[in-house]
C-alpha atoms as a PDB file:
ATOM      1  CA  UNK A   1       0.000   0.000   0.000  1.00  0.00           C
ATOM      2  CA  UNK A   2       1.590   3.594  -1.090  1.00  0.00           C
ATOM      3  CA  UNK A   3       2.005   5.908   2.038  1.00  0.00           C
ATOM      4  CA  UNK A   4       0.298   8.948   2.545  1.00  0.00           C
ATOM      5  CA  UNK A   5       1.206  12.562   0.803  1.00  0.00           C
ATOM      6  CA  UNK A   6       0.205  15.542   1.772  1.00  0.00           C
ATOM      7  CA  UNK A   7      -1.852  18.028   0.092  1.00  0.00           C
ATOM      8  CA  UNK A   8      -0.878  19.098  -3.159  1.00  0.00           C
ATOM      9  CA  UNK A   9      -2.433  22.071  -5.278  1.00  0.00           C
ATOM     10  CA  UNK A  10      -2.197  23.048  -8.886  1.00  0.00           C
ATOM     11  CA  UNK A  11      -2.992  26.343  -8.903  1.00  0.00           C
ATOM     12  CA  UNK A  12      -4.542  27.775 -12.887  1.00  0.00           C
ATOM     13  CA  UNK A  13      -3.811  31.147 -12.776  1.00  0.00           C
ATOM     14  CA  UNK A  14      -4.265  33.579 -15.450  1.00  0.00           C
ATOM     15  CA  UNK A  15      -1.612  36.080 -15.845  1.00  0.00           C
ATOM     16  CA  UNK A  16      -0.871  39.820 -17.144  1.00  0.00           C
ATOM     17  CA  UNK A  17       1.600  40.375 -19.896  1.00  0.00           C
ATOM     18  CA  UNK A  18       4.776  42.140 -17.593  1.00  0.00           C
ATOM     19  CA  UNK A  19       2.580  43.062 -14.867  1.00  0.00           C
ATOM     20  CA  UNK A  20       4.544  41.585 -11.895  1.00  0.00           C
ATOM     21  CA  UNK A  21       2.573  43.930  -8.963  1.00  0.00           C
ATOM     22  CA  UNK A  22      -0.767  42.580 -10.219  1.00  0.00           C
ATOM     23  CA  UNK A  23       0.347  39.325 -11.223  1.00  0.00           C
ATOM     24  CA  UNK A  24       1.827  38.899  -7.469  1.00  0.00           C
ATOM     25  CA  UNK A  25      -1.198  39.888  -5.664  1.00  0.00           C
ATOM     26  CA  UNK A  26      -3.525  37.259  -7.787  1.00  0.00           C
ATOM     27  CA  UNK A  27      -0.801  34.901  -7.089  1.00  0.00           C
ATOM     28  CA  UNK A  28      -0.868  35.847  -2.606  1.00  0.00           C
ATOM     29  CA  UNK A  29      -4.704  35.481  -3.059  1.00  0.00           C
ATOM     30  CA  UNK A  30      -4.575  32.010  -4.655  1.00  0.00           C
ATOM     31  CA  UNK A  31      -1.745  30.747  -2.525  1.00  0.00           C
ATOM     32  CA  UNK A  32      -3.839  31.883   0.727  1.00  0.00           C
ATOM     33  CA  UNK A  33      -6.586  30.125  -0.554  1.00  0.00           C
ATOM     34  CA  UNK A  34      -4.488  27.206  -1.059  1.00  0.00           C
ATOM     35  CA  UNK A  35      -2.998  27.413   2.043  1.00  0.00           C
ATOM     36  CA  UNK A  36      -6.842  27.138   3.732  1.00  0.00           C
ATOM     37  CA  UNK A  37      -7.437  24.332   1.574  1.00  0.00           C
ATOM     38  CA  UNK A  38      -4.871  22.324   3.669  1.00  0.00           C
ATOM     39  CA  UNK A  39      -1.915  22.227   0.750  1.00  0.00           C
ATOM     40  CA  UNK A  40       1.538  21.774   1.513  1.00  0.00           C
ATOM     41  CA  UNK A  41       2.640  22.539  -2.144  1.00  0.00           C
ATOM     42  CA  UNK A  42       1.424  24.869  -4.515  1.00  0.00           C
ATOM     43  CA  UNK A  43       2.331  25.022  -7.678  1.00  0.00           C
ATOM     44  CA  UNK A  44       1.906  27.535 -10.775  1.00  0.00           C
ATOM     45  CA  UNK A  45       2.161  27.681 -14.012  1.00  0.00           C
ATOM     46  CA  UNK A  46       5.151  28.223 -16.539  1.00  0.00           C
ATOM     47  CA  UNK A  47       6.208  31.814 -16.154  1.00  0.00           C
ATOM     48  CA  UNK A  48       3.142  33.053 -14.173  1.00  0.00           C
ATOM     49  CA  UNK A  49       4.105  35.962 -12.325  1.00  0.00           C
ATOM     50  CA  UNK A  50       5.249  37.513 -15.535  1.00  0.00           C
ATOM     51  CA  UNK A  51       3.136  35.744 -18.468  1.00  0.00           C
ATOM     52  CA  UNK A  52       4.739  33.544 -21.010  1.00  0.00           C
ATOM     53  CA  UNK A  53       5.760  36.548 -23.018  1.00  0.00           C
ATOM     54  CA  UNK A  54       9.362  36.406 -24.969  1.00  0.00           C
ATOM     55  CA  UNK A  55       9.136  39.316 -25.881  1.00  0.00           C
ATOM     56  CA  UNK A  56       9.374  41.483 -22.128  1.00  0.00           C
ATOM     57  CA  UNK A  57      10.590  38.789 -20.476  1.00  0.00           C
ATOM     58  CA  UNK A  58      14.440  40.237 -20.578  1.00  0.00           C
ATOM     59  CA  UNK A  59      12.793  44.040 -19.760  1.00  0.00           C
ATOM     60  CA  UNK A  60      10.771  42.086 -16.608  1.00  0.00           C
ATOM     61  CA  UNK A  61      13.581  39.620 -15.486  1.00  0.00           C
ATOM     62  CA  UNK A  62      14.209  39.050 -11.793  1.00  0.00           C
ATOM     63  CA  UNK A  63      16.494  38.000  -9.723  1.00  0.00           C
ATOM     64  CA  UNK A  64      17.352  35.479  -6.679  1.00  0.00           C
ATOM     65  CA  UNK A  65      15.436  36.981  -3.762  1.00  0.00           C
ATOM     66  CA  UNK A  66      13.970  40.111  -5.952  1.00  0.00           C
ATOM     67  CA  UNK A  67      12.087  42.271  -2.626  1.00  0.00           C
ATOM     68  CA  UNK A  68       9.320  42.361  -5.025  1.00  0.00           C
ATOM     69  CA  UNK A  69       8.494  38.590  -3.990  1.00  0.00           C
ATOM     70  CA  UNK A  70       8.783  38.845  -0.232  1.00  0.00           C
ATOM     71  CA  UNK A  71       4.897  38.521   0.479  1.00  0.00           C
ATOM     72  CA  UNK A  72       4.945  35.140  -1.037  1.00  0.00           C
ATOM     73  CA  UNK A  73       8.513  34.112   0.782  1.00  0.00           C
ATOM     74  CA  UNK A  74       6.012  35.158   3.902  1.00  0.00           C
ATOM     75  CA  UNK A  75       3.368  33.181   3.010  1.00  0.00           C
ATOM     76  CA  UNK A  76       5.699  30.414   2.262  1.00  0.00           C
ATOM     77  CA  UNK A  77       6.434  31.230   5.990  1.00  0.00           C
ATOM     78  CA  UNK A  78       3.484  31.483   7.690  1.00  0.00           C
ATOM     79  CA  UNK A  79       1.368  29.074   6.302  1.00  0.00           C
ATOM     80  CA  UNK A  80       4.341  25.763   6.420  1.00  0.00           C
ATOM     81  CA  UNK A  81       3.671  25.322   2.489  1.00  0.00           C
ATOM     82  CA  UNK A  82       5.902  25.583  -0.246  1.00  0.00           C
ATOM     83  CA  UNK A  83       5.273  28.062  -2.953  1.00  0.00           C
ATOM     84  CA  UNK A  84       6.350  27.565  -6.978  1.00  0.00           C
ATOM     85  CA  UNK A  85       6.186  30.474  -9.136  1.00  0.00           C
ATOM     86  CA  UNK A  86       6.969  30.858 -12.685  1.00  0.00           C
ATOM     87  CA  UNK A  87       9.324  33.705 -13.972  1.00  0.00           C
ATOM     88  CA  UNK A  88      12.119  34.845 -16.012  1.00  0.00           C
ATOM     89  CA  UNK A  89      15.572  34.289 -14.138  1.00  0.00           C
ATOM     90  CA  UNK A  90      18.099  36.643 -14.601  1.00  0.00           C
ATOM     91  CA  UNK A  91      21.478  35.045 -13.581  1.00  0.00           C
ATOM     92  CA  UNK A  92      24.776  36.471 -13.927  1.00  0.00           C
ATOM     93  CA  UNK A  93      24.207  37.598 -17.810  1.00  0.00           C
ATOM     94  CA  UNK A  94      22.136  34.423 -18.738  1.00  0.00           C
ATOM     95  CA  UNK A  95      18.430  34.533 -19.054  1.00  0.00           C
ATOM     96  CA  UNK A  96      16.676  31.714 -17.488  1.00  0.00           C
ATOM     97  CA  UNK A  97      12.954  30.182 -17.724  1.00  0.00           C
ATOM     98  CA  UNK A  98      12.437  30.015 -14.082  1.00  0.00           C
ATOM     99  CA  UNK A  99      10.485  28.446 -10.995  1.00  0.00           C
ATOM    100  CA  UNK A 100      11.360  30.146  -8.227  1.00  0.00           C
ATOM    101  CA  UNK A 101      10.457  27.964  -5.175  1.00  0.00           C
ATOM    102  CA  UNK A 102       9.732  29.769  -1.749  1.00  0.00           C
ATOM    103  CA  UNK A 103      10.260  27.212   1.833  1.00  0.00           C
ATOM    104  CA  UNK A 104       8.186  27.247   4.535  1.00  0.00           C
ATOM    105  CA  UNK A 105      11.529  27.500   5.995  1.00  0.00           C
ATOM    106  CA  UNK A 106      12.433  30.931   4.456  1.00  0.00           C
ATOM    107  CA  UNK A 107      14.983  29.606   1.696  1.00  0.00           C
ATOM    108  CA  UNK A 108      14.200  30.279  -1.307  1.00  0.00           C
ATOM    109  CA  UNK A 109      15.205  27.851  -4.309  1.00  0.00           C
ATOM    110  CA  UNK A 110      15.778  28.135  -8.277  1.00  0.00           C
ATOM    111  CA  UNK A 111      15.173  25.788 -10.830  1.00  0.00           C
ATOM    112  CA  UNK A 112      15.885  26.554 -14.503  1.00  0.00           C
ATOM    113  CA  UNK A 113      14.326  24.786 -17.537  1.00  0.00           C
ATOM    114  CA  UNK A 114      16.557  22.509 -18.900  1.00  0.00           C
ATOM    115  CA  UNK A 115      15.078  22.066 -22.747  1.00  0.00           C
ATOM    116  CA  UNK A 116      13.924  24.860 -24.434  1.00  0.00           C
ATOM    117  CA  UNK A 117      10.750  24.595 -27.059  1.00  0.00           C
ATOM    118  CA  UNK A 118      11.524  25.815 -30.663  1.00  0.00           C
ATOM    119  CA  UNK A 119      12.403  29.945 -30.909  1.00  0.00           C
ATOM    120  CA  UNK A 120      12.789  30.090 -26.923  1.00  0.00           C
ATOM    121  CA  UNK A 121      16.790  29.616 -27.411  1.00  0.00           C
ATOM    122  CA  UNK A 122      16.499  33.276 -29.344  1.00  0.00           C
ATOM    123  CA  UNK A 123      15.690  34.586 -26.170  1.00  0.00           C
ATOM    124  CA  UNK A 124      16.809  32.285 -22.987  1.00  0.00           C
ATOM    125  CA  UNK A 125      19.141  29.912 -22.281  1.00  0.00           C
ATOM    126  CA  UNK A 126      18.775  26.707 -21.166  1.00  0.00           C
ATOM    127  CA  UNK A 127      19.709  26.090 -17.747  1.00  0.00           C
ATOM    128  CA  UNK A 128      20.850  23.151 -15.205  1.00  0.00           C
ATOM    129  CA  UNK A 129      17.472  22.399 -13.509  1.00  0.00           C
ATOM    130  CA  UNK A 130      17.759  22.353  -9.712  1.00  0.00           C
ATOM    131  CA  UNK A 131      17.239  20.453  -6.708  1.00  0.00           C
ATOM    132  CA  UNK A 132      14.311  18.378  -5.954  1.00  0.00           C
ATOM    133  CA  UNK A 133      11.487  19.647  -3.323  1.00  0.00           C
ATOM    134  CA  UNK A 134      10.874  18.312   0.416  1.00  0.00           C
ATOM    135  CA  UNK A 135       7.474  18.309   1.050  1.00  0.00           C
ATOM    136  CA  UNK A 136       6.655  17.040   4.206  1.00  0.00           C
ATOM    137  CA  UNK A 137       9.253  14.569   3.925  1.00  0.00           C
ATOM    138  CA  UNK A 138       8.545  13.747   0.386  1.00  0.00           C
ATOM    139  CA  UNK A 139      10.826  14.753  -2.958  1.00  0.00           C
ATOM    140  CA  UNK A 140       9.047  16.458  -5.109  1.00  0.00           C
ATOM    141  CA  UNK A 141      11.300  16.994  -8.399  1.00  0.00           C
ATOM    142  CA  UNK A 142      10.260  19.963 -10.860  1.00  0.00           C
ATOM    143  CA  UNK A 143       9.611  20.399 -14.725  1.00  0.00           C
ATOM    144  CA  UNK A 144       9.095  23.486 -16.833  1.00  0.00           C
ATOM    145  CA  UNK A 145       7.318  22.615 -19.829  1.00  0.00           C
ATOM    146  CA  UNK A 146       9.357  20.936 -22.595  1.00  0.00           C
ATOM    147  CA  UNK A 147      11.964  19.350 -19.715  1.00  0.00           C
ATOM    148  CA  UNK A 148       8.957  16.444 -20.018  1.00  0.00           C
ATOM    149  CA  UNK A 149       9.216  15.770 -23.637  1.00  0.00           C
ATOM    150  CA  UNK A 150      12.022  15.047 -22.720  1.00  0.00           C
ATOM    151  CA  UNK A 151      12.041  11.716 -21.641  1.00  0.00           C
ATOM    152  CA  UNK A 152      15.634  11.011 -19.731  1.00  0.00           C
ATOM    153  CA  UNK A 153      14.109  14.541 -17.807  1.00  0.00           C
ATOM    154  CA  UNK A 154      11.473  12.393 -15.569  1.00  0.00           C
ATOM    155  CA  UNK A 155      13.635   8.923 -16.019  1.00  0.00           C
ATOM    156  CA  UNK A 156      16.022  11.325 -13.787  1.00  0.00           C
ATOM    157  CA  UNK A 157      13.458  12.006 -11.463  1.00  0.00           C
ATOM    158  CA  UNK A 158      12.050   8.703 -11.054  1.00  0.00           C
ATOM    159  CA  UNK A 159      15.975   7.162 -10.160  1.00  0.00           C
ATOM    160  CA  UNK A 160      16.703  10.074  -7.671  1.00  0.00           C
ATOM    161  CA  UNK A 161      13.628   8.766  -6.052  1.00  0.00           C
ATOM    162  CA  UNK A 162      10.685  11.388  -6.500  1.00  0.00           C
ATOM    163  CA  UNK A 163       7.603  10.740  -5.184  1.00  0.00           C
ATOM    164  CA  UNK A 164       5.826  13.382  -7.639  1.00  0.00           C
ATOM    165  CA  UNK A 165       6.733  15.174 -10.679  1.00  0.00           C
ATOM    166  CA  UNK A 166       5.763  18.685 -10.794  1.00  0.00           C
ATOM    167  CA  UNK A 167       5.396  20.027 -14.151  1.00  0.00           C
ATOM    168  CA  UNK A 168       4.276  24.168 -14.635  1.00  0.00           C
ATOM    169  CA  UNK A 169       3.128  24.003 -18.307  1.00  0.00           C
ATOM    170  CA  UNK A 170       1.656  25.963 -20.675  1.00  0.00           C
ATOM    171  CA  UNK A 171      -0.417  23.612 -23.185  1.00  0.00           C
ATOM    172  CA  UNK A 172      -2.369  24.904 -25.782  1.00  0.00           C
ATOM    173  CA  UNK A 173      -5.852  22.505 -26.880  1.00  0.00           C
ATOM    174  CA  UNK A 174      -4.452  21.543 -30.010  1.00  0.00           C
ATOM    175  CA  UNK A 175      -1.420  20.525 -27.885  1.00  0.00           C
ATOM    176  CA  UNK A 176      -3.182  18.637 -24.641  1.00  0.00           C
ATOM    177  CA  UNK A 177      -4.002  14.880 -26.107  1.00  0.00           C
ATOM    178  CA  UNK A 178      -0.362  14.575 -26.726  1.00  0.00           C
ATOM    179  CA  UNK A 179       1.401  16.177 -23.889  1.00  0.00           C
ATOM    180  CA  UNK A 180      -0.989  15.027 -21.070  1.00  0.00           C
ATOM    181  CA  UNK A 181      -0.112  11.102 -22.490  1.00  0.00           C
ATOM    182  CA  UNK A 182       3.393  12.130 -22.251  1.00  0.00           C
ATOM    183  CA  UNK A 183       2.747  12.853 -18.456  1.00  0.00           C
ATOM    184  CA  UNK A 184      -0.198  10.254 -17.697  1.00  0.00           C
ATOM    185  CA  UNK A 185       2.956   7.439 -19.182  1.00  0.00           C
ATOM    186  CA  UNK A 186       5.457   8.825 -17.162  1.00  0.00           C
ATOM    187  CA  UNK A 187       2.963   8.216 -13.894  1.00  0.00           C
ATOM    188  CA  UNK A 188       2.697   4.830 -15.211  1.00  0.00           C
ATOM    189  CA  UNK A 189       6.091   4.143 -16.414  1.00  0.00           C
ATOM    190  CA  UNK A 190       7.898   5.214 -13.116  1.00  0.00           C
ATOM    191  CA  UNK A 191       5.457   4.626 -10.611  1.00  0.00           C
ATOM    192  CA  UNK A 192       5.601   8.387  -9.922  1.00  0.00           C
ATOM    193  CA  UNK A 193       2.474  10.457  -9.437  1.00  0.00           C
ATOM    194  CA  UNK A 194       2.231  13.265 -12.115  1.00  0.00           C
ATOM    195  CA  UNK A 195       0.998  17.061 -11.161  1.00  0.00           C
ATOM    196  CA  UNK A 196       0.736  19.613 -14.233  1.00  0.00           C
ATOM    197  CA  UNK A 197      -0.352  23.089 -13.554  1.00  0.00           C
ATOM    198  CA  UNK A 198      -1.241  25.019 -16.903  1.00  0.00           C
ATOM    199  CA  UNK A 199      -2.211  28.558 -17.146  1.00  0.00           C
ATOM    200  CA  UNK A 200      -6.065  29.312 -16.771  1.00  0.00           C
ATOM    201  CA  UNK A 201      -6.364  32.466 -19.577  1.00  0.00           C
ATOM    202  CA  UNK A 202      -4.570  33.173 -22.811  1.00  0.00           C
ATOM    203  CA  UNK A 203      -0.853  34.286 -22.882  1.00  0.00           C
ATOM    204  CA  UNK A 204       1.997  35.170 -25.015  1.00  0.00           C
ATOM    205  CA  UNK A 205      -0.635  34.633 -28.080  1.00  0.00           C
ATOM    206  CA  UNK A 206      -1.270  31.303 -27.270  1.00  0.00           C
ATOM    207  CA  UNK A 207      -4.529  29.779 -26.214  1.00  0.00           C
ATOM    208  CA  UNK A 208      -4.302  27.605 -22.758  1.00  0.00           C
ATOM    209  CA  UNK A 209      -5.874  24.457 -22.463  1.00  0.00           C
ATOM    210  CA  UNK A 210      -6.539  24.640 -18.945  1.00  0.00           C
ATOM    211  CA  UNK A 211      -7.250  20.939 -17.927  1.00  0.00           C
ATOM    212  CA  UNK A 212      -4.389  20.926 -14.655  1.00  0.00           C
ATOM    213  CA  UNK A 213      -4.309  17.230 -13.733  1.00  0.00           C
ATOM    214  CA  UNK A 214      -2.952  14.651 -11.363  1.00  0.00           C
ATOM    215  CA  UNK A 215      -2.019  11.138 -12.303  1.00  0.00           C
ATOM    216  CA  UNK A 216      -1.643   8.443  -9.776  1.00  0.00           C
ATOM    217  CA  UNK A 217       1.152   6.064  -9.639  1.00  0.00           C
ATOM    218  CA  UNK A 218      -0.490   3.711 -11.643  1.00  0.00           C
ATOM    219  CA  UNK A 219      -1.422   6.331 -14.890  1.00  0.00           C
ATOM    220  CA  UNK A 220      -4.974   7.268 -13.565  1.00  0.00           C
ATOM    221  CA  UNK A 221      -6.460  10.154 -13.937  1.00  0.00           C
ATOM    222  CA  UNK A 222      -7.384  11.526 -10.228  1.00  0.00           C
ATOM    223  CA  UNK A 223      -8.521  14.893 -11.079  1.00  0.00           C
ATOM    224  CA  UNK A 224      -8.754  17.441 -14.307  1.00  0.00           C
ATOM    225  CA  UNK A 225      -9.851  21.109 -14.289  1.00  0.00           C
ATOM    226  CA  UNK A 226     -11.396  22.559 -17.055  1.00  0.00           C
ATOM    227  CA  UNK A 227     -10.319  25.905 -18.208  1.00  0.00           C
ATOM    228  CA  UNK A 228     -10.129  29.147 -16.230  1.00  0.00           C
ATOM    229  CA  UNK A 229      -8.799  29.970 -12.851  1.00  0.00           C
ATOM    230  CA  UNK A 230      -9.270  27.074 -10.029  1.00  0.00           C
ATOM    231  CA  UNK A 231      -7.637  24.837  -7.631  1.00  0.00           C
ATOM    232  CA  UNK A 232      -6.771  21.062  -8.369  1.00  0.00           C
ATOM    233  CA  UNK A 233      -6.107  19.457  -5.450  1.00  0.00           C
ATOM    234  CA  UNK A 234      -5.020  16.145  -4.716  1.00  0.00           C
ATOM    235  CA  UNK A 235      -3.869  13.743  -1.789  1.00  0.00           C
ATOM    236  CA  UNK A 236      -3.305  10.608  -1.098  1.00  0.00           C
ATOM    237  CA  UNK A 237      -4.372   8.636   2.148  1.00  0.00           C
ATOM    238  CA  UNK A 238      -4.537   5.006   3.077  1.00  0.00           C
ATOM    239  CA  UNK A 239      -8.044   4.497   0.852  1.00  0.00           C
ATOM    240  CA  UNK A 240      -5.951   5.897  -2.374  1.00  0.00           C
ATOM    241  CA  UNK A 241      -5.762   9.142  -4.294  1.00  0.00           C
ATOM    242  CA  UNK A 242      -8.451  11.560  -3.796  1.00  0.00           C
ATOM    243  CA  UNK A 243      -9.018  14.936  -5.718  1.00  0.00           C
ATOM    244  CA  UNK A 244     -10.638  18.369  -6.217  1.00  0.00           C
ATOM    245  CA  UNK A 245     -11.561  21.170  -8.347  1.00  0.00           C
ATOM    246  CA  UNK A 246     -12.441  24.405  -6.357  1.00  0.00           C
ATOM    247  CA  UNK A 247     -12.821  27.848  -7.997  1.00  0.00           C
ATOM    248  CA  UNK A 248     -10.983  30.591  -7.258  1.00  0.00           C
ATOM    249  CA  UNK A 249     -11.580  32.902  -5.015  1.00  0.00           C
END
């Protein structure tokens, strides 16, 4: 029988071409409600607290610990769960897609997307990933997008012993039969529950599915949004996987 995990939230957000100050406050009021909901991890999209956008992302690029994102390093804080945003990484003169992750213990952790999608290599570089998550005990190993069609990116996840793969995504509808197989085989294939978190509006030009998921260890579906702004929540108890979709507040 699989143990226990905690709380887990994909959170759909929709997000403002550039605009960091609103972006950030949707992203504190989703988080809270998150938080409420009992989740130990929250997860965004791909990019989220700036939009996918190419085309600002340099003139919008942040930092390691950027002041900006203190309230959700608080939250982070306050509430014992751990926060992923999505942004663009500016480190030493390289541009990075980001997820920055902010610890209940007040670190706060990078990861950079490893494979880039087609034209993205005009404007970022592709980085070295980063460490896996502890969630309450649990190693919780990120993905940005394309990193899953890449397969050796979750075969590394599954060996170092993750217990979920986290994947902030955006997936357009024409896209979403063939990249949510990619992730429901991986659950199967590895024995490694699945999370995606996609964006819940348009951005960058593109069209978002929607449709945040969790597979079980066994390739299941457990839960699927549709589009929009919501919650999926999932956890897993003694009497299996159970799941959610709550709107947002």
């Amino acid at each position: 029988m699989a143990p226990e995990f905690p709380v887990v939230a994909a959170i759909q957000s929709a997000s403002i071409k550039g605009d960091i100050a609103t972006n950030l406050t949707r992203h504190l009021v989703l988080a809270r409600q998150a938080a409420a909901l009992g989740a130990r991890l929250a997860l965004f999209p791909e990019l989220s607290l700036t939009g996918y956008e190419p085309e600002v992302a340099a003139a919008v690029a942040m930092r390691g610990g950027d002041v900006r994102l203190a309230p959700l390093a608080e939250l982070a804080q306050g509430s014992g769960m751990t926060i992923v945003a999505g942004a663009p990484l500016r480190i030493d003169d390289a541009l990075y897609i980001g997820a920055i992750s902010f610890l209940p213990d007040g670190r706060v952790a990078e990861y950079t997307k490893q494979h880039l999608h087609e034209g993205e290599g005009a404007v970022f570089t592709a980085g070295p990933g980063g460490a896996a998550l502890d969630i309450d005990s649990a190693q919780v190993a990120l993905a940005v997008c394309a990193d899953f069609t890449h397969s050796s990116h979750a075969q590394a996840a599954a060996q170092a012993g993750a217990a979920l793969y986290a994947a902030s995504v955006l997936v357009s509808p024409g896209g979403y039969a063939k990249d949510s197989e990619i992730l429901r085989g991986y659950a199967e294939q590895y024995a490694m529950p699945v999370l995606m978190s996609n964006h819940g509006g348009p951005t960058g030009g593109w069209q978002s599915a929607g449709r945040s998921a969790l597979w079980d260890e066994r390739g299941r579906l457990v839960v699927e949004s549709g589009p929009g702004e919501c919650l999926v929540l999932a956890s897993r108890t003694a009497g299996g996987w159970q799941g959610r979709v709550v709107a947002a507040a």
